[in-house]
N, C-alpha and C. Protein backbone atom coordinates (compact mmCIF):
# COMPACT_ATOMS: atom_id res chain seq x y z
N UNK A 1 0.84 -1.19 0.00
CA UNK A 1 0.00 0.00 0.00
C UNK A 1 0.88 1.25 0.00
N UNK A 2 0.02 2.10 -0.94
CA UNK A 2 1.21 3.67 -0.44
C UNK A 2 0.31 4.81 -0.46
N UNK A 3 0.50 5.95 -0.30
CA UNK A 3 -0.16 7.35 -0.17
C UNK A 3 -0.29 7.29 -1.65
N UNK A 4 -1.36 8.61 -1.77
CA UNK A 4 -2.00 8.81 -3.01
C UNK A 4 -2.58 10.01 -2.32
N UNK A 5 -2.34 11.45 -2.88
CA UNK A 5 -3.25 12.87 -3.05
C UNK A 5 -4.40 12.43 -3.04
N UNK A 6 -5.62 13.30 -3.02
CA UNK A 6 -6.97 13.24 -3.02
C UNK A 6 -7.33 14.53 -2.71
N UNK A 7 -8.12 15.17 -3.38
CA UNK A 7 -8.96 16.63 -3.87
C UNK A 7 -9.80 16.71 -2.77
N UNK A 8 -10.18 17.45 -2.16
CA UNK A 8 -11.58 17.83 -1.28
C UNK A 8 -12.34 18.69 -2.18
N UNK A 9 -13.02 18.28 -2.83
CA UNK A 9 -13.67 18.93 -4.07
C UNK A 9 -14.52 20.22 -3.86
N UNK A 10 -15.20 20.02 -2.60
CA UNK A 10 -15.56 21.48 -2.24
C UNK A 10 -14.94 22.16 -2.02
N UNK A 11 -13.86 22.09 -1.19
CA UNK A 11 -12.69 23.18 -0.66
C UNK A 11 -11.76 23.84 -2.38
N UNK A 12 -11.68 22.90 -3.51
CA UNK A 12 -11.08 23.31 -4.20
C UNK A 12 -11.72 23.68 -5.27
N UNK A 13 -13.47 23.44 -5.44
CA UNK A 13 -13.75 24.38 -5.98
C UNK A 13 -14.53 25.43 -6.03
N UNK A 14 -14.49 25.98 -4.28
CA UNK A 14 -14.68 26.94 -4.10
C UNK A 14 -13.69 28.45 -4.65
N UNK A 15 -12.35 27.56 -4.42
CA UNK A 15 -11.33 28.71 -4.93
C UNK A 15 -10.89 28.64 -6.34
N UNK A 16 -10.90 27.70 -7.29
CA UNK A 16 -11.23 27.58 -8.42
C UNK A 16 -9.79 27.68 -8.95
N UNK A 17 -8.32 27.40 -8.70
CA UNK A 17 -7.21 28.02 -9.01
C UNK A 17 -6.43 27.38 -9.67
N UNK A 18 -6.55 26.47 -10.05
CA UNK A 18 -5.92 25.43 -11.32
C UNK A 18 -4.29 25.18 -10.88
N UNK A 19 -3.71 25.59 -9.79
CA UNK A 19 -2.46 25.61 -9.83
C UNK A 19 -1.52 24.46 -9.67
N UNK A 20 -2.40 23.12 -9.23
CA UNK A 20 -1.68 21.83 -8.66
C UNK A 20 -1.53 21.40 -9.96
N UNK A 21 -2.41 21.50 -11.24
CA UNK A 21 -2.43 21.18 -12.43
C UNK A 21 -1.53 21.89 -13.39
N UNK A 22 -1.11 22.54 -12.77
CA UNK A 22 0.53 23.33 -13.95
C UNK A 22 1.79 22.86 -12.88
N UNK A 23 1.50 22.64 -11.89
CA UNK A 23 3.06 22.11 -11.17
C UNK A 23 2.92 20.89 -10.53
N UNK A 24 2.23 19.94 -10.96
CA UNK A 24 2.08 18.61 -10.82
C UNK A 24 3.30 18.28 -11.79
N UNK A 25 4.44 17.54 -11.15
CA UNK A 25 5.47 17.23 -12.52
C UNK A 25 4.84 15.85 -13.13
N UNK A 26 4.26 15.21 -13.00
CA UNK A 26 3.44 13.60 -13.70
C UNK A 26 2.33 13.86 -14.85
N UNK A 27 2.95 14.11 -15.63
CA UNK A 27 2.18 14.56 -16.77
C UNK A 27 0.56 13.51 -16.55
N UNK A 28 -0.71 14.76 -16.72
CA UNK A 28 -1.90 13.80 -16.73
C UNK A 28 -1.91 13.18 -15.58
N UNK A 29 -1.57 13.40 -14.53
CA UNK A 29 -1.77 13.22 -12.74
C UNK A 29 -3.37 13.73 -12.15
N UNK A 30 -3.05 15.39 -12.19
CA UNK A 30 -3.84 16.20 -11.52
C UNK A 30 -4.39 16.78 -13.12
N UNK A 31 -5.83 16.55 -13.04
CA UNK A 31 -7.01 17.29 -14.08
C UNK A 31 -8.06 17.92 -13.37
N UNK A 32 -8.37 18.39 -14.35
CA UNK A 32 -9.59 19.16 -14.16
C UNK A 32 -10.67 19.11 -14.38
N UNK A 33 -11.66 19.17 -13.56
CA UNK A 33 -13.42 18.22 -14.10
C UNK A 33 -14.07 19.79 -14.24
N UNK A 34 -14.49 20.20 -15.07
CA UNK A 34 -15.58 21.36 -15.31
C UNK A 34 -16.81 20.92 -15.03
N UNK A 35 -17.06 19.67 -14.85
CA UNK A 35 -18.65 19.00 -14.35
C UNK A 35 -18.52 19.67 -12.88
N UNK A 36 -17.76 19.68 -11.76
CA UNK A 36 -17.35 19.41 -10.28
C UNK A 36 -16.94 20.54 -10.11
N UNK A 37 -15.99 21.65 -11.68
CA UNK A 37 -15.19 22.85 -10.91
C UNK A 37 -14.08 22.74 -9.99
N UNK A 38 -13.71 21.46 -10.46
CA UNK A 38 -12.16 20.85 -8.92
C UNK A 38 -11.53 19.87 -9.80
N UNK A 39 -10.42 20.18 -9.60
CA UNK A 39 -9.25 19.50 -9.33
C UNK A 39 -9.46 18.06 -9.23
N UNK A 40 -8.67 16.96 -9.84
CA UNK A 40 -9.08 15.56 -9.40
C UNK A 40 -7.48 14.76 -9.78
N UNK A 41 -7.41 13.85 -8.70
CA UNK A 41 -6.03 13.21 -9.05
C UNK A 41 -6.37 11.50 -10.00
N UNK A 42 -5.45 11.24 -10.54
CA UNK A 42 -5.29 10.23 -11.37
C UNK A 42 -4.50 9.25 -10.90
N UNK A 43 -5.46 8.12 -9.99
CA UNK A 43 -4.98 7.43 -9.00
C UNK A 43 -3.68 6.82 -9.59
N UNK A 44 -3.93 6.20 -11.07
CA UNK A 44 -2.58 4.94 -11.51
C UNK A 44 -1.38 6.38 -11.98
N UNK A 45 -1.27 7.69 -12.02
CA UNK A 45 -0.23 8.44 -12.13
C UNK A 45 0.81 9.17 -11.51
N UNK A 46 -0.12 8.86 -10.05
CA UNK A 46 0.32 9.52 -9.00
C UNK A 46 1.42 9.29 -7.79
N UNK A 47 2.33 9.81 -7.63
CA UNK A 47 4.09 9.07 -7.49
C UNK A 47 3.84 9.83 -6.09
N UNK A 48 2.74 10.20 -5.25
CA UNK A 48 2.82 10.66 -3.83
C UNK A 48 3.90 11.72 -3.55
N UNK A 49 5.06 12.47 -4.51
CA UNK A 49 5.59 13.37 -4.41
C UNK A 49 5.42 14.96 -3.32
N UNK A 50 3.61 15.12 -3.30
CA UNK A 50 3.11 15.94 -2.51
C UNK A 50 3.86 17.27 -2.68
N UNK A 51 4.29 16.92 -4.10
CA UNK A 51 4.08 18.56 -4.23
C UNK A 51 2.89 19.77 -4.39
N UNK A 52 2.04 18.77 -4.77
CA UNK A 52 0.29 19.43 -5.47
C UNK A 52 0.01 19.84 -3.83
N UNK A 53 0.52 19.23 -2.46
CA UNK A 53 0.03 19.55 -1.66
C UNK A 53 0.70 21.16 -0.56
N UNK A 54 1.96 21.20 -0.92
CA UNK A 54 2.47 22.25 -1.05
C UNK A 54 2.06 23.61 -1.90
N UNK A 55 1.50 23.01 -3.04
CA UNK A 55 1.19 24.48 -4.04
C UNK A 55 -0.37 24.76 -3.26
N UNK A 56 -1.29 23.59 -3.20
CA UNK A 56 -2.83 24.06 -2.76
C UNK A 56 -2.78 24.74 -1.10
N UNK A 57 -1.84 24.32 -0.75
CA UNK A 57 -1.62 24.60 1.41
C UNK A 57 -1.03 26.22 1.37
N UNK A 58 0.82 26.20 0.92
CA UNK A 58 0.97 27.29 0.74
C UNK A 58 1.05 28.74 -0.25
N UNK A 59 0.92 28.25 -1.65
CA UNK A 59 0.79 29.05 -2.66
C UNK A 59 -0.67 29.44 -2.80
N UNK A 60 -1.71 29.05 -2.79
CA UNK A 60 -2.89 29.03 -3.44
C UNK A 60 -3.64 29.63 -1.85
N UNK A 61 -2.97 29.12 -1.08
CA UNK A 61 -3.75 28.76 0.52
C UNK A 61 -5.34 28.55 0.45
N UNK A 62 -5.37 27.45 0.55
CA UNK A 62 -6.43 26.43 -0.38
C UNK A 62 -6.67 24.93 0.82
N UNK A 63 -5.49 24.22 0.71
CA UNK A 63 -5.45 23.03 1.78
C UNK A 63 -6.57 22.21 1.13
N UNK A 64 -6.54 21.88 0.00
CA UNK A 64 -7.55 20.95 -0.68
C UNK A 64 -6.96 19.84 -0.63
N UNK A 65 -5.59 19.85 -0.61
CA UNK A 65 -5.22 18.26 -0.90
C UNK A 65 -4.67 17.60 0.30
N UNK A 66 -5.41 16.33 0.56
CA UNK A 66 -3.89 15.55 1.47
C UNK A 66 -3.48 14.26 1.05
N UNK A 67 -2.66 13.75 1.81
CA UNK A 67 -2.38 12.15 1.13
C UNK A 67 -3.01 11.48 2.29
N UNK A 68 -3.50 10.24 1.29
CA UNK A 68 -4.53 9.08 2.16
C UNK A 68 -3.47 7.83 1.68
N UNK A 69 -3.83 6.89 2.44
CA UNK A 69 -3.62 5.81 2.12
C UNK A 69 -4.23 5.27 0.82
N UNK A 70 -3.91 4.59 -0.23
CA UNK A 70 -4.71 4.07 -1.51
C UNK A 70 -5.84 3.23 -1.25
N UNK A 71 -5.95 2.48 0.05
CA UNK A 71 -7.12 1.70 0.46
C UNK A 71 -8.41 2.53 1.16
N UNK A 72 -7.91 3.61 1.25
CA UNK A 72 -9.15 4.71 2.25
C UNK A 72 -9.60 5.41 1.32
N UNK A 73 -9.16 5.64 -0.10
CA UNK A 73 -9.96 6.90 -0.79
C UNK A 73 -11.29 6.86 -1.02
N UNK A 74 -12.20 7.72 -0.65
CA UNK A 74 -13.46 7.47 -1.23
C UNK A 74 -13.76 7.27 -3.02
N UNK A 75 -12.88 7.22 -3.77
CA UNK A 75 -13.82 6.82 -4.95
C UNK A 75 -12.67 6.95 -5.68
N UNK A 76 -12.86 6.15 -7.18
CA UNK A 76 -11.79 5.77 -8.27
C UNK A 76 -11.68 4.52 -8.35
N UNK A 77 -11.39 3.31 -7.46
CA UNK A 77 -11.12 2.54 -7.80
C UNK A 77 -11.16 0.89 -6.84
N UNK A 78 -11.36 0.20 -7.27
CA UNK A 78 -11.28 -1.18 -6.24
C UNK A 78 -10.36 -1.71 -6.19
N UNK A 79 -9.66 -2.24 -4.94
CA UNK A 79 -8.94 -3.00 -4.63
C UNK A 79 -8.94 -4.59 -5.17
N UNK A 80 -8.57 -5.03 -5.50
CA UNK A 80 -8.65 -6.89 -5.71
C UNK A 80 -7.27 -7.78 -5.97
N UNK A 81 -7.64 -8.97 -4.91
CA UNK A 81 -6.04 -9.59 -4.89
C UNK A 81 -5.20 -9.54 -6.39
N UNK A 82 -5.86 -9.33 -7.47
CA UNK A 82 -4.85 -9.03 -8.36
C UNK A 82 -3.91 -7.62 -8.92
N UNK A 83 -5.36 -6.89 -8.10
CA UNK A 83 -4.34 -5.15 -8.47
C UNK A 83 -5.08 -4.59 -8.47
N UNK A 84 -5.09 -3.11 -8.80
CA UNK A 84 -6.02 -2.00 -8.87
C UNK A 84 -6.87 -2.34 -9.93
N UNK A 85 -8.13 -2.05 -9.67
CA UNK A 85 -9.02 -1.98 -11.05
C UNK A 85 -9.61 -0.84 -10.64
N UNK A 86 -9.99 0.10 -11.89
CA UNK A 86 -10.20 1.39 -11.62
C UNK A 86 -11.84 1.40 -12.11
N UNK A 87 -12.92 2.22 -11.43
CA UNK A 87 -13.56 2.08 -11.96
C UNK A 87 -14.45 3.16 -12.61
């Protein structure tokens, strides 16, 4: 198991600031849903680096993102003894 970012979708799109998505270095990591207005991470791209959580905490001052464990996230994907299946 390892950490994985995760959006608080209200908190981030209340402030609306796109910034984890230009300094995310994992190309296609962190996108953007115009359905939601937030920020969303891309569970199989995401290298736990926590930089996206640095830009939303102190650049943006935002605090939308934290890291969870990959088994606690509320939504994206199922666990199964063979691997991630995303759904």
């Amino acid at each position: 198991m390892y950490y994985i970012a995760q959006v608080d979708k209200d908190i981030c799109s209340a402030k609306n600031c796109h910034l984890c998505t230009t300094y995310c270095p994992e190309t296609n990591c962190i996108n953007y849903s115009e359905q939601d207005k937030s920020a969303y991470i891309s569970v199989d791209r995401c290298k736990a680096c926590e930089i996206c959580i640095y830009i939303c905490k102190e650049v943006a001052k935002n605090d939308a993102i934290k890291m969870q464990w990959i088994g606690e996230l509320d939504e994206g994907f199922v666990i199964k003894k063979s691997g991630v299946v995303l759904r």
